[in-house]
C-alpha atoms as a PDB file:
ATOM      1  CA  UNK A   1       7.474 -12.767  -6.508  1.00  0.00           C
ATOM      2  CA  UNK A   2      10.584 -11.067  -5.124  1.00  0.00           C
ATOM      3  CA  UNK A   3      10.031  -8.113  -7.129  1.00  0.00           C
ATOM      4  CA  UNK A   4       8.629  -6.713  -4.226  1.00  0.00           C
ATOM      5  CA  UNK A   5      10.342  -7.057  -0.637  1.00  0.00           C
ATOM      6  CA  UNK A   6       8.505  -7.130   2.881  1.00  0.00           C
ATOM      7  CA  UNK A   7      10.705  -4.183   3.672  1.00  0.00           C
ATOM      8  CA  UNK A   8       9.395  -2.396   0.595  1.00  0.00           C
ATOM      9  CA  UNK A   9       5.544  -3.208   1.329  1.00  0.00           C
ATOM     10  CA  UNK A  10       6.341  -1.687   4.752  1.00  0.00           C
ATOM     11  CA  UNK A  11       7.535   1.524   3.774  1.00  0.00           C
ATOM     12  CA  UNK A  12       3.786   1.437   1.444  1.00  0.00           C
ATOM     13  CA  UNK A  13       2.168   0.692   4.733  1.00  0.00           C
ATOM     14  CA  UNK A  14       3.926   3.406   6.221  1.00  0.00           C
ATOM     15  CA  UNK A  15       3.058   5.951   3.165  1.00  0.00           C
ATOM     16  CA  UNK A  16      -0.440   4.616   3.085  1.00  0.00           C
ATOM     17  CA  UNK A  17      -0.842   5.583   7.220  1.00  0.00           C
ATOM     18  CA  UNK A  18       0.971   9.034   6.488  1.00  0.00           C
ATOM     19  CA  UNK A  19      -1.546   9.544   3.792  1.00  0.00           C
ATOM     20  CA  UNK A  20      -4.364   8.501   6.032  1.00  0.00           C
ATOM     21  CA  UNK A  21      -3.631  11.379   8.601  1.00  0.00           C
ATOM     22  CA  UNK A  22      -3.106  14.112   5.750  1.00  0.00           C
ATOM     23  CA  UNK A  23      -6.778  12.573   4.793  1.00  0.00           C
ATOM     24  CA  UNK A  24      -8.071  13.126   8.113  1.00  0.00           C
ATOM     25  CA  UNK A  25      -6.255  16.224   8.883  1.00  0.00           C
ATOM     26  CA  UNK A  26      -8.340  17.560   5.073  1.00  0.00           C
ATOM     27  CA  UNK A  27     -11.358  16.118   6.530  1.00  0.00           C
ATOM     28  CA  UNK A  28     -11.341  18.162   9.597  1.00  0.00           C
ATOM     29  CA  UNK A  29     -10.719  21.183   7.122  1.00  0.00           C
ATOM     30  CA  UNK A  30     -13.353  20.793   5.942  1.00  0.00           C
ATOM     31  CA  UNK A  31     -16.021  20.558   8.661  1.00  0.00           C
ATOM     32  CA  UNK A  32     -14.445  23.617  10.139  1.00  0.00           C
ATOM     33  CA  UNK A  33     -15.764  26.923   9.108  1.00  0.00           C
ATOM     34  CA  UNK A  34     -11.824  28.519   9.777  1.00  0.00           C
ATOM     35  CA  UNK A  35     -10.680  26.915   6.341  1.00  0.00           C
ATOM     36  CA  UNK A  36      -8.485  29.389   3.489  1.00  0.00           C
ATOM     37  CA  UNK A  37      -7.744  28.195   0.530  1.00  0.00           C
ATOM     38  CA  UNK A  38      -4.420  28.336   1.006  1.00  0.00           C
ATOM     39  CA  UNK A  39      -3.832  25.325   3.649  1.00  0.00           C
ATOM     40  CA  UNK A  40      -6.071  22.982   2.204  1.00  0.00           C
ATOM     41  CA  UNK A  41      -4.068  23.973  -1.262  1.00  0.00           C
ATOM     42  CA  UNK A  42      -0.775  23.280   0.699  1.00  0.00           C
ATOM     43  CA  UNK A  43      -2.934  20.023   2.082  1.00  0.00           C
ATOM     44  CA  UNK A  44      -4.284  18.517  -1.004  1.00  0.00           C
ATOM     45  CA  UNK A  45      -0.176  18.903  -2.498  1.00  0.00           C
ATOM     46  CA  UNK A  46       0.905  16.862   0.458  1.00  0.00           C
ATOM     47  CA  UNK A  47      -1.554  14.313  -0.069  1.00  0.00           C
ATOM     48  CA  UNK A  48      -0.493  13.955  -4.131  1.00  0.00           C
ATOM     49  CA  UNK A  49       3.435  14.164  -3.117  1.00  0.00           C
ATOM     50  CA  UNK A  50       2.733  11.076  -0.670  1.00  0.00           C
ATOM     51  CA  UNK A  51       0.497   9.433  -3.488  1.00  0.00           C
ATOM     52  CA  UNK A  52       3.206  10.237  -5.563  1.00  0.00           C
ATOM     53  CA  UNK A  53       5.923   8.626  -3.143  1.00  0.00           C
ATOM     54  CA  UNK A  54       3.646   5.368  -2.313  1.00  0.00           C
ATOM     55  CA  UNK A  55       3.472   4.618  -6.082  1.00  0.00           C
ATOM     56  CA  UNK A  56       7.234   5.035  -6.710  1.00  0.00           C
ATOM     57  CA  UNK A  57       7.322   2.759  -4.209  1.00  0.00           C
ATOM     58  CA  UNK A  58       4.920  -0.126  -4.565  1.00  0.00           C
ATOM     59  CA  UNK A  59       4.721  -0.427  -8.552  1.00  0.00           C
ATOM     60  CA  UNK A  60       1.723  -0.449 -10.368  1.00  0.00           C
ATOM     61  CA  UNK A  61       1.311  -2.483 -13.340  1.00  0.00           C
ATOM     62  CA  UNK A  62      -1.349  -2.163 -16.189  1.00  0.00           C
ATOM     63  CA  UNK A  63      -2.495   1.106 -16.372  1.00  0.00           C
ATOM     64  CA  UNK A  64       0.578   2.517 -18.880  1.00  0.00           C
ATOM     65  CA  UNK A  65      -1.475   4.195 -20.703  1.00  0.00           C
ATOM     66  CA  UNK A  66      -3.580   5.660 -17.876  1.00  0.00           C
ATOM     67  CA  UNK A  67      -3.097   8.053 -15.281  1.00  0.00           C
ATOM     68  CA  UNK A  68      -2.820   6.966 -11.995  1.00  0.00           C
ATOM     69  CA  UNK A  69      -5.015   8.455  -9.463  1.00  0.00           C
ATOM     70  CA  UNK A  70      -3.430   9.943  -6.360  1.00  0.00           C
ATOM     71  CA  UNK A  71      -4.950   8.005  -3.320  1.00  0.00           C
ATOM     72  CA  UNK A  72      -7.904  11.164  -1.616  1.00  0.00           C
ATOM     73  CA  UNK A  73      -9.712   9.075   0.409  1.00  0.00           C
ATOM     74  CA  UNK A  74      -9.765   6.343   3.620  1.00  0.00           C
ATOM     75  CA  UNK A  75     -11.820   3.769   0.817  1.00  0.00           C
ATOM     76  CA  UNK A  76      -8.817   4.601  -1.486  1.00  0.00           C
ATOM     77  CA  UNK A  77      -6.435   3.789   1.575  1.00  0.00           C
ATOM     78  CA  UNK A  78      -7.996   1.041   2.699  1.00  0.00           C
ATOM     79  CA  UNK A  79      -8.273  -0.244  -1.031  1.00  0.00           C
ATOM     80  CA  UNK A  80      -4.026  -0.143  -1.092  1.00  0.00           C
ATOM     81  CA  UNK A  81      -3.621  -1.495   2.064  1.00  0.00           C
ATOM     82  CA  UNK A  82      -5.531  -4.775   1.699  1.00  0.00           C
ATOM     83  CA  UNK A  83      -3.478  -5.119  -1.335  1.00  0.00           C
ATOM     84  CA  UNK A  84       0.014  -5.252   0.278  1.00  0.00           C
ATOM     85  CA  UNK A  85      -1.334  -7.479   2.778  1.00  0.00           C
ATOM     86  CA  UNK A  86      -2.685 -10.098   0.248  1.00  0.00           C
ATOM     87  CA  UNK A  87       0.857  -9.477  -1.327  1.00  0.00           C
ATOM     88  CA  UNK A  88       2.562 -10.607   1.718  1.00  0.00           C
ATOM     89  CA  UNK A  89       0.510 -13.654   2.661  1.00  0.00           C
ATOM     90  CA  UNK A  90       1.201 -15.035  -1.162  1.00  0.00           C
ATOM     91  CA  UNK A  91       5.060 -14.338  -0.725  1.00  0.00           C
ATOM     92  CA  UNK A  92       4.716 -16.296   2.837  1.00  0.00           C
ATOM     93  CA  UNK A  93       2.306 -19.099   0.987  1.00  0.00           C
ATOM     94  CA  UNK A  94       4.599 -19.512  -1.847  1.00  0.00           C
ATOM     95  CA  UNK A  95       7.573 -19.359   0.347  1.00  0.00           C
ATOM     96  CA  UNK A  96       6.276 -22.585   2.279  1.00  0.00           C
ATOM     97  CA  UNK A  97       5.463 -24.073  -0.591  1.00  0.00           C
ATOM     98  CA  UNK A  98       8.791 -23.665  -1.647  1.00  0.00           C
ATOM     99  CA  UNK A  99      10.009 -24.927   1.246  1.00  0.00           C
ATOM    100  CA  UNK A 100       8.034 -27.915   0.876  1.00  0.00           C
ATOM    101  CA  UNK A 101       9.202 -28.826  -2.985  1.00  0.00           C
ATOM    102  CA  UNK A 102      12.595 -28.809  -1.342  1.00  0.00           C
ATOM    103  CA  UNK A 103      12.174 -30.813   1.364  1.00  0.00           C
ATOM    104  CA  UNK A 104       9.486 -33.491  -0.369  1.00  0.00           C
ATOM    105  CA  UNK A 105      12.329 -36.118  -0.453  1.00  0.00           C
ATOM    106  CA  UNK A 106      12.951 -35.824   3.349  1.00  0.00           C
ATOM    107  CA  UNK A 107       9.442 -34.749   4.652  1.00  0.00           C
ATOM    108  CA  UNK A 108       5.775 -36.217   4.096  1.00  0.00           C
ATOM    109  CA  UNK A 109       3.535 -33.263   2.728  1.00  0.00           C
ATOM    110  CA  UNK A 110       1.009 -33.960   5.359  1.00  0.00           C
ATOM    111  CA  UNK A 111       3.540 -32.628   7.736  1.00  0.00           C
ATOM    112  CA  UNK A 112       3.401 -29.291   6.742  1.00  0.00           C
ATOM    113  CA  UNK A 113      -0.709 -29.000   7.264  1.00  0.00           C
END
């Protein structure tokens, strides 16, 4: 792990909740009958900038050959952000894991359960 810090995943969660408003600011767009073309164009380029930004961010690995899809919906959102916090409970698992390799000399395993 370590590739990817807790302050890191943050600033994803924080991307992924900017992109959620944009999202919901696009859906109201588009229930409204006062739409031009021109703000949901302006809309739609903030959403791919902050897809853009969240995957500069958080790495994706696997799809080199593919293009990545800029995140347009809440499943899409939702999708990312149950990712970083699976991430985060392995780096906390594996951290007390760690912690208990170290201390197995000292401490009974049980201890730790």
């Amino acid at each position: 792990f370590g590739l990817v810090t807790p302050d890191t995943l943050e600033k994803g969660e924080e991307i992924l909740r900017k992109i959620e408003g944009l999202i919901g600011e696009k859906t109201k767009m588009d229930q409204s009958d006062a739409k031009s073309k021109a703000e949901e164009q302006v809309l739609m380029e903030s959403i791919v900038e902050a897809s853009e930004e969240f995957y500069s961010v958080i790495p994706v690995y696997g799809f080199a050959a593919e293009r990545i899809q800029p995140i347009l919906n809440t499943d899409n959102v939702r999708e990312r952000q149950e990712m970083i916090h699976k991430i985060l409970h392995i780096q906390f698992a594996s951290q007390l894991l760690f912690a208990g390799l170290y201390n197995v000399k000292n401490r009974n395993p049980m201890e730790y359960i």
